[in-house]
Protein backbone atom coordinates (compact mmCIF):
# COMPACT_ATOMS: atom_id res chain seq x y z
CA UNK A 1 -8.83 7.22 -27.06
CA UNK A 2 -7.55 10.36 -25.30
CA UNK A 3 -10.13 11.00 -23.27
CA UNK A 4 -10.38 7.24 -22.32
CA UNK A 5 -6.75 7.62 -20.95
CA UNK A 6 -7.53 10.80 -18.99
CA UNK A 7 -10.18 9.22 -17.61
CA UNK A 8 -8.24 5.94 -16.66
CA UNK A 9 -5.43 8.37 -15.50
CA UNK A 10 -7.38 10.37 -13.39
CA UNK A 11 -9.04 7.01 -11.65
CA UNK A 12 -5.66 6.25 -11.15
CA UNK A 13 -4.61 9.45 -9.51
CA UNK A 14 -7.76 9.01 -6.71
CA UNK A 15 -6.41 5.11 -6.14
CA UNK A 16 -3.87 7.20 -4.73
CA UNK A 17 -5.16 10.03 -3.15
CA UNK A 18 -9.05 9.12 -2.48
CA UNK A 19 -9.79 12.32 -0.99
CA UNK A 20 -8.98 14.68 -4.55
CA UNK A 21 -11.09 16.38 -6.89
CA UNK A 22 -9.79 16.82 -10.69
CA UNK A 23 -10.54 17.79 -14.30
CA UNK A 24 -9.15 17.67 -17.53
CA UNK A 25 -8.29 20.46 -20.03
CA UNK A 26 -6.79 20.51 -23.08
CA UNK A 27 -4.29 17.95 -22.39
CA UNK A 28 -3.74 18.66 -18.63
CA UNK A 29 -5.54 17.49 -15.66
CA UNK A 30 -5.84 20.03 -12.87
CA UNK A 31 -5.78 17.65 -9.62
CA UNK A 32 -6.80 19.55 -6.41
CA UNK A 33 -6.67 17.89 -2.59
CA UNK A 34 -3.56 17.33 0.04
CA UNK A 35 -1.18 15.43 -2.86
CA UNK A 36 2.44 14.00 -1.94
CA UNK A 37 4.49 14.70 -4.75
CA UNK A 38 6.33 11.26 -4.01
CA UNK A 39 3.22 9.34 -4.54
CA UNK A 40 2.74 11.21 -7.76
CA UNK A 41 5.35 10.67 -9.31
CA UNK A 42 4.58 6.86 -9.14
CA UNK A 43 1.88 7.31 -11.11
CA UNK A 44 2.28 6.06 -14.55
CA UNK A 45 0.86 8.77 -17.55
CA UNK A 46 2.15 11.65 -16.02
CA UNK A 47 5.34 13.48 -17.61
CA UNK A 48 5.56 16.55 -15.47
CA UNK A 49 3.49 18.13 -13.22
CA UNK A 50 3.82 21.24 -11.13
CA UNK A 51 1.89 22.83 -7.47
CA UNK A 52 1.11 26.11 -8.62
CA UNK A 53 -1.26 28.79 -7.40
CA UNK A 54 -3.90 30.18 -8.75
CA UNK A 55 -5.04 33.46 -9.23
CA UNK A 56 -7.04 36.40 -11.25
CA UNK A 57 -5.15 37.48 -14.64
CA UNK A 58 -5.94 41.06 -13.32
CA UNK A 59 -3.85 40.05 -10.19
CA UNK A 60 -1.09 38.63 -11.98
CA UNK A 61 2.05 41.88 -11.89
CA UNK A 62 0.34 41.94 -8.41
CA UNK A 63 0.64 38.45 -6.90
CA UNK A 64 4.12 37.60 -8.55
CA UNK A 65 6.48 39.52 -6.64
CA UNK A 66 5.49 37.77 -3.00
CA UNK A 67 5.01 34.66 -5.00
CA UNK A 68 8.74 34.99 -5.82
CA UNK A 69 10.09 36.01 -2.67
CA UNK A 70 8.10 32.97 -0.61
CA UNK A 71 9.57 30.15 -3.24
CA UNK A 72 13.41 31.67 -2.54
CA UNK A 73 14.17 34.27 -5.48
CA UNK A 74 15.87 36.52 -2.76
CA UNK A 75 18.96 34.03 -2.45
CA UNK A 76 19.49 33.62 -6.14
CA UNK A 77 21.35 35.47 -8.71
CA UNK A 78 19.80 35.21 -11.84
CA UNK A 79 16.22 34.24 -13.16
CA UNK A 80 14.66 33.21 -16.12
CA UNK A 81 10.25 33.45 -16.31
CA UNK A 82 8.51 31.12 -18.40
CA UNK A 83 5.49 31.99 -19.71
CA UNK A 84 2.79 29.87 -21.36
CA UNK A 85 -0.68 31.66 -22.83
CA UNK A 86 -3.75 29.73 -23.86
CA UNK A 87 -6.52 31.54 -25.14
CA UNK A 88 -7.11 35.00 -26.86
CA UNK A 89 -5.44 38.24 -25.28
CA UNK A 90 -4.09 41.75 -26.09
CA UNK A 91 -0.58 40.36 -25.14
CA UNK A 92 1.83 37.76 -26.16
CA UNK A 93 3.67 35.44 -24.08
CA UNK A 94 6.89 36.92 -24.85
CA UNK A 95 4.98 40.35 -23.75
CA UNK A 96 3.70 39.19 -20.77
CA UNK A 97 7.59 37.56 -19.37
CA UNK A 98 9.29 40.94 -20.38
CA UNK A 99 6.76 42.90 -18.18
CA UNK A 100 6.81 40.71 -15.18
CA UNK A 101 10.38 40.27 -15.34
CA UNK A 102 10.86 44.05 -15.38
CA UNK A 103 8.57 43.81 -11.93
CA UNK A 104 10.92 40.79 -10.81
CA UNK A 105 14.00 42.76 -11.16
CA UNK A 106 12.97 46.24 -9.29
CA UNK A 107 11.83 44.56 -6.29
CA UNK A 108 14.99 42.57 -6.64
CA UNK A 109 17.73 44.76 -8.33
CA UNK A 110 20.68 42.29 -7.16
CA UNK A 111 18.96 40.03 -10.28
CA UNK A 112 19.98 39.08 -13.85
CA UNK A 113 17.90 37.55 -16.42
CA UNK A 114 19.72 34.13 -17.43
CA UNK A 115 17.13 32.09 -19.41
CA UNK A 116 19.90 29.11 -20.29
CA UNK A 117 20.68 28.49 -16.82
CA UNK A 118 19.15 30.20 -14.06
CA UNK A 119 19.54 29.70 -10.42
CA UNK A 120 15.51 30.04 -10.27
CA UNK A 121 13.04 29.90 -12.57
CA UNK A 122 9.58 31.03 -12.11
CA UNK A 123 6.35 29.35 -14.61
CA UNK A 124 3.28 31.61 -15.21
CA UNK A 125 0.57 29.30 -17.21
CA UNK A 126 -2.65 32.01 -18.44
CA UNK A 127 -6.25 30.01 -19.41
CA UNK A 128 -8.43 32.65 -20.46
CA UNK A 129 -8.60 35.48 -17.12
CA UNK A 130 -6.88 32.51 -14.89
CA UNK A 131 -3.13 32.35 -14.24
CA UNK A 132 -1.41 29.29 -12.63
CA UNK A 133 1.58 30.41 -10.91
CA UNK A 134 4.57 27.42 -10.11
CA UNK A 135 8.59 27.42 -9.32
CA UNK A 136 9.32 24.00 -10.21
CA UNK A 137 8.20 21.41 -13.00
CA UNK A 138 8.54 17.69 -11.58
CA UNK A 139 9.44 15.17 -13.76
CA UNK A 140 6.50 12.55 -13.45
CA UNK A 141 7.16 8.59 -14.25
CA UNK A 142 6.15 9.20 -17.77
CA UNK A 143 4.31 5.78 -20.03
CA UNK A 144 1.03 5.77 -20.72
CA UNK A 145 -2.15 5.49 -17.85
CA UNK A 146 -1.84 1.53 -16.09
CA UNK A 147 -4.77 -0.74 -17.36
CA UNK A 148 -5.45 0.93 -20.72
CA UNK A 149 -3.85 -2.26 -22.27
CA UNK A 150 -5.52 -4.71 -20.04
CA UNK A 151 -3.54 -7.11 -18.16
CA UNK A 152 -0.50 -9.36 -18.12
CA UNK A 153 0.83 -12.24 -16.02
CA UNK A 154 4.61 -11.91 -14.65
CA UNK A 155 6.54 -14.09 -13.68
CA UNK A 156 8.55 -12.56 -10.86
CA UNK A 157 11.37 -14.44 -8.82
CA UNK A 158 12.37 -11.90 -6.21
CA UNK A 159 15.58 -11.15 -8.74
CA UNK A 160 16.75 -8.20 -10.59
CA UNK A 161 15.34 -8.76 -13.74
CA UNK A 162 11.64 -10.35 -13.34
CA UNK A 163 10.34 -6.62 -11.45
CA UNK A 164 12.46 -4.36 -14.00
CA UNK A 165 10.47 -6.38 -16.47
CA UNK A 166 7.06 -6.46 -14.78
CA UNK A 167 7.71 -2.38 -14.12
CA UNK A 168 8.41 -1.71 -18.01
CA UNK A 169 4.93 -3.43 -18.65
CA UNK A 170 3.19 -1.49 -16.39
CA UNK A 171 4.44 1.56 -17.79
CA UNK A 172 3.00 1.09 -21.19
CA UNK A 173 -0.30 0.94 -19.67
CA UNK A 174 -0.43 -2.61 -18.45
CA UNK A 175 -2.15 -4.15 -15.24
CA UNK A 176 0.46 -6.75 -13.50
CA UNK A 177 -0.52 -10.10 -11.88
CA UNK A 178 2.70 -11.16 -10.36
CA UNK A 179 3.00 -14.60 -10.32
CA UNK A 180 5.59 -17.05 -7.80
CA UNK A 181 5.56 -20.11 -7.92
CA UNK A 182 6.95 -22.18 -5.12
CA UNK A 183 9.33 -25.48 -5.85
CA UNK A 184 8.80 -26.81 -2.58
CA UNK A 185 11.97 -29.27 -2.88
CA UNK A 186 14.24 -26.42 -4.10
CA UNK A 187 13.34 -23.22 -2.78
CA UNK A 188 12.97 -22.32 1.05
CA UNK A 189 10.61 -19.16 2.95
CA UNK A 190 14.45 -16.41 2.20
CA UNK A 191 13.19 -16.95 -1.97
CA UNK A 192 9.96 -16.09 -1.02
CA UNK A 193 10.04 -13.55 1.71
CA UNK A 194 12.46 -11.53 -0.90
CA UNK A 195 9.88 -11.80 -3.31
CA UNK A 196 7.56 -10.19 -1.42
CA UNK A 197 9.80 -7.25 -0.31
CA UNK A 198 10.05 -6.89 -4.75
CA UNK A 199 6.49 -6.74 -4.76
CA UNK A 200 5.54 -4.40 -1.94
CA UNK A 201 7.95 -2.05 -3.94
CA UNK A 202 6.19 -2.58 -7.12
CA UNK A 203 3.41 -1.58 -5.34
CA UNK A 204 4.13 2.04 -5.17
CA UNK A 205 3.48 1.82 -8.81
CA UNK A 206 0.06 -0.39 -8.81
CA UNK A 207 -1.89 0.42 -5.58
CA UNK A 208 -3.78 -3.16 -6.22
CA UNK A 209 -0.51 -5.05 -7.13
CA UNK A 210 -1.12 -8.40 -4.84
CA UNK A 211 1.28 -11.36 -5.49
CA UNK A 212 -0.30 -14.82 -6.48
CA UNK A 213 1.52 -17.42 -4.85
CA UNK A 214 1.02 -21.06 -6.52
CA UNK A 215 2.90 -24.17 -4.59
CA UNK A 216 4.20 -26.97 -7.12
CA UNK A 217 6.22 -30.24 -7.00
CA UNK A 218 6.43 -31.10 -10.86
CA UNK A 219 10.09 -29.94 -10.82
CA UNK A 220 11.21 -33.20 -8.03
CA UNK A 221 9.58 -35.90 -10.39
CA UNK A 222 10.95 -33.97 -13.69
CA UNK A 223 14.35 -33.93 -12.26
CA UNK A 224 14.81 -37.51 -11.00
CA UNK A 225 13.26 -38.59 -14.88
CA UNK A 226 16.23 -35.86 -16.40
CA UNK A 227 19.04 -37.62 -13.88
CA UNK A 228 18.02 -41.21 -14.84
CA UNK A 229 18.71 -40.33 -18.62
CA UNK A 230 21.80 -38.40 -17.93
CA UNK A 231 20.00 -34.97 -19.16
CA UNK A 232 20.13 -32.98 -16.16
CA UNK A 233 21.56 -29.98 -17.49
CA UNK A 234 17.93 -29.32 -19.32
CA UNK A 235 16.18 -29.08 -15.63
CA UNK A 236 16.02 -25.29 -16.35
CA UNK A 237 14.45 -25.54 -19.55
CA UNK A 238 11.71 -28.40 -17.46
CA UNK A 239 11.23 -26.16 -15.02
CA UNK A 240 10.32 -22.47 -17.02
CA UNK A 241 8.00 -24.63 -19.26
CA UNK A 242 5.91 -25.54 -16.27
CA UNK A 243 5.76 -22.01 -15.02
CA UNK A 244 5.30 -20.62 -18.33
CA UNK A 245 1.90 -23.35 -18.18
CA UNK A 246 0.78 -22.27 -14.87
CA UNK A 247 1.20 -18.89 -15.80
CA UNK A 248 -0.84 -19.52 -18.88
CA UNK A 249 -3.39 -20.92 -16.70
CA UNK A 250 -3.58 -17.92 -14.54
CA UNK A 251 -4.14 -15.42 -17.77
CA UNK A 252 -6.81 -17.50 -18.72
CA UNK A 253 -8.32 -17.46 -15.87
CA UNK A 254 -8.04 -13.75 -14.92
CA UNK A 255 -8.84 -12.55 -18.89
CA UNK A 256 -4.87 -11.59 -19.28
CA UNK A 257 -3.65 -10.78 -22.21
CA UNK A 258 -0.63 -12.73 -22.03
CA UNK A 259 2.18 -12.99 -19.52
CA UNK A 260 5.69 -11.27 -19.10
CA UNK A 261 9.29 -12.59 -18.28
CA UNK A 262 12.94 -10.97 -16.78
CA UNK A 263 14.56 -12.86 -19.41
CA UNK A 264 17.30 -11.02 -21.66
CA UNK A 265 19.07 -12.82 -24.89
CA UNK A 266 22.52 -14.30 -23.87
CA UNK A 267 22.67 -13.00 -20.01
CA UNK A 268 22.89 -16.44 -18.50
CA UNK A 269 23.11 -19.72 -20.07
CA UNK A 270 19.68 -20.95 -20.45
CA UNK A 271 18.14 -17.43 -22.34
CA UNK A 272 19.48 -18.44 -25.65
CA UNK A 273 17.07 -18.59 -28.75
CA UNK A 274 17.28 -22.19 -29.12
CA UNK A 275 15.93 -22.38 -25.42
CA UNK A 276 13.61 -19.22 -25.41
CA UNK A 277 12.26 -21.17 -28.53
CA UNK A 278 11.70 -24.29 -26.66
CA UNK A 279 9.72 -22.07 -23.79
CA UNK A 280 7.60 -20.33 -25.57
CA UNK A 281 6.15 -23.31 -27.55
CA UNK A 282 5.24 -24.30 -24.02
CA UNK A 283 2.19 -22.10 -23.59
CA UNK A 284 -0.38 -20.46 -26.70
CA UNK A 285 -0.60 -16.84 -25.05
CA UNK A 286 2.12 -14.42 -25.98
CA UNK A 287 5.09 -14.02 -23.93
CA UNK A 288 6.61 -10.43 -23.42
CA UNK A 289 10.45 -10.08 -22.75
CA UNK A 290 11.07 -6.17 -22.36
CA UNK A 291 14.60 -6.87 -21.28
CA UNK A 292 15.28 -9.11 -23.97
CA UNK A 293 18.00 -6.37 -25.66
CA UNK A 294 19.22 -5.12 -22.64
CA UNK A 295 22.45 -5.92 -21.19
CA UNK A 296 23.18 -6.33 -17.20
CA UNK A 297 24.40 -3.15 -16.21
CA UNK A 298 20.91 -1.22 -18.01
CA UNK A 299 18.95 -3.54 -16.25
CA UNK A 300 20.45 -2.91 -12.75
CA UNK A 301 20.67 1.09 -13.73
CA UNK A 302 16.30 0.69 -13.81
CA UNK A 303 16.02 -1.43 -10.60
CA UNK A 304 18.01 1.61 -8.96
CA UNK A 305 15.69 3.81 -10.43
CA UNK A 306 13.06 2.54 -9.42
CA UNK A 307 13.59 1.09 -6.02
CA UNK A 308 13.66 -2.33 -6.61
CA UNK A 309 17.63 -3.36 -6.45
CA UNK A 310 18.07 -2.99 -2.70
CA UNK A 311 15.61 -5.90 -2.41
CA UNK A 312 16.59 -8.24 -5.46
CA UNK A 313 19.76 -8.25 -3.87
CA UNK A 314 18.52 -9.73 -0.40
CA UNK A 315 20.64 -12.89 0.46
CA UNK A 316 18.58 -15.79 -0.12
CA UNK A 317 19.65 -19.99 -0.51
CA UNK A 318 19.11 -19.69 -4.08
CA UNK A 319 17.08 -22.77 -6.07
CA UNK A 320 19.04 -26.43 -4.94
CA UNK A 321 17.32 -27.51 -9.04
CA UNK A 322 20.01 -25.27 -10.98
CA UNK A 323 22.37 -27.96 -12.92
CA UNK A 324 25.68 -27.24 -13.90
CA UNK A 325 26.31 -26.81 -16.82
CA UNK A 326 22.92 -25.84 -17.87
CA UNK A 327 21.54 -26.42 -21.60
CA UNK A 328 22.21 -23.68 -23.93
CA UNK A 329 20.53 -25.68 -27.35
CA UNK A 330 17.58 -27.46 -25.70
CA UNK A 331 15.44 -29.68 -28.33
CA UNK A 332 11.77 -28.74 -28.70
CA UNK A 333 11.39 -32.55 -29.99
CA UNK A 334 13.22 -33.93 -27.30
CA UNK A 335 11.41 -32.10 -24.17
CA UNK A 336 8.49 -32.91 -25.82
CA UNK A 337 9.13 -36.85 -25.56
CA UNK A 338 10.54 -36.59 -22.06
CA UNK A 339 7.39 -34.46 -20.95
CA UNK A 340 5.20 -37.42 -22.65
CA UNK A 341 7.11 -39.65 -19.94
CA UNK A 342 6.41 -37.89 -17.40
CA UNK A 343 2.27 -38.51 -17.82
CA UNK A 344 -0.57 -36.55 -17.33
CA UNK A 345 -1.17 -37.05 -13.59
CA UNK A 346 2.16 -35.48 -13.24
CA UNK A 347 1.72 -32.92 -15.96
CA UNK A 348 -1.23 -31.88 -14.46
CA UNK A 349 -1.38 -28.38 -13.56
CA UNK A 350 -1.98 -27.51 -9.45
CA UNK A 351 -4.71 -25.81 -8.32
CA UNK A 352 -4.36 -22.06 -7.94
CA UNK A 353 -5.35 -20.24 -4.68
CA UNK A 354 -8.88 -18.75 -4.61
């Protein structure tokens, strides 16, 4: 399974960057080519990485002092050299740091040696007669390689939850098909252009991330049905079941795995487990909710993080459906029945785009 991921996460790395070469090596890949940091540290399987340079072991007391002085070791005051050996030598690790920080610190007497909190630290990695030579480790966005768990459905709205959720999925090695779906009588172009924005952010993360956009009018027939028997508040409820269908249809149809939701237990009225009960006997795929602990403020922390907020927070018109009050103890036997009202013509799923 290892090597599967490396080999997933290095397919992943030339999505990005087309034009690199790389290799794995006992638990590293060694990625060469004109990389933007940035980029990389979009890319999901990577914990840290560093840019080193690379040069002859027999070079190494030679090389380091310039190395230091180009990556800024002249305007510090104390340093700290880590040093990492792989392979058989005459020398430990802890041999190697006290010699080259002896070189460090007569080229640059003004120096002390402060390995808890340095103002610059320098990394030597030795393979064999190869040293790797870095100033910096970059913390990388961490998970596991995207698409080594196949793929998922999610249901995005343009809001802060929906991409946080899609996002945590991804991370854990999962392929996103984000999923809108259009209620033509209750949402206008603002819903769907912000959306998009979400999207083009998630992107940074999955290179092929393209939204599905599926137009449906179930909701106006479902709603006038839920009026006319004084049930409005459950048009919510009405209204996830049928995207929690389509999205079912669109798993099927794309070999997903199952599909995955912003919801979160208690946040607004309708995510309570009577009604997340009543949605998720909707549909026979499994439904992921990776916010379903978290609270408001953790979920906007992520969406920070990760780029997301400034567009979930576009002003839109919001959906014209939303009752008030909404259902918090919806009825699985009771939707059921009304849904049997409705028929099959209008229960029928729409077509999805090509």
């Amino acid at each position: 399974m290892r090597r599967q991921w490396e080999n997933t996460l290095l397919d992943n790395i030339r999505a990005v960057f087309p034009e690199c070469t790389g290799r794995t090596e006992r638990g590293r890949l060694w990625i060469e080519g004109d990389i933007d940091p940035d980029h990389l540290k979009k890319v999901f399987g990577i914990v840290s990485f560093s840019q080193v340079e690379i040069h002859p072991l027999a070079d190494l007391t030679r090389v380091i002092i310039p190395f230091a002085r180009e990556h800024g070791i002249s305007g510090a005051k104390s340093f700290a050299l880590r040093v990492k050996r792989v392979g058989k030598h005459d020398f430990t690790s802890q041999d190697m740091a006290r010699d080259l920080g002896s070189c460090v610190i007569e080229a640059f007497p003004h120096l002390r040696v402060n390995l808890s909190a340095p103002d610059k630290e320098l990394f030597v990695e030795i393979q064999g007669e190869t040293c790797y030579l870095s100033d910096s480790v970059i913390r990388g966005a961490g998970g596991i390689p995207l698409g080594v768990e196949g793929t998922l459905v999610a249901l995005v709205s343009g809001g802060i939850d929906s991409p946080v959720a899609a996002y945590m999925m991804m991370k854990r090695g999962c392929r996103i098909i984000p999923l809108y779906i259009r209620l033509r009588s209750y949402l206008d172009e603002s819903d769907l252009e912000r959306t998009k924005a979400v999207v083009e952010t998630l992107r940074k993360y999955q290179p092929d991330l393209e939204l599905l956009v599926v137009e449906d009018d179930y909701l106006a027939a479902a709603k006038a049905l839920l009026v006319r028997k004084h049930l409005d508040k459950l048009t919510c409820i009405f209204c996830k079941r049928r995207m929690y269908r389509i999205a079912e249809d669109v798993a099927r149809k794309n070999d997903a795995k199952g599909m995955v939701t912003g919801e979160s237990l208690g946040q607004v009225a309708s995510q309570t487990l009577d009604n997340l009960l009543v949605l998720t006997e909707a549909v026979t795929i499994p439904v992921y909710r990776p916010l379903i602990g978290f609270d408001k403020e953790e979920i906007i922390r992520i969406a920070r993080e990760i780029g997301t907020f400034r567009s979930s927070t576009i002003r839109t018109t919001g959906c014209r459906a939303v009752p008030k009050p909404s259902a918090t103890k919806a009825k699985p036997l009771q939707v059921r029945n009304i849904e049997e009202e409705l028929g099959p013509e209008i229960l029928r799923l729409p077509a999805l785009p090509e």
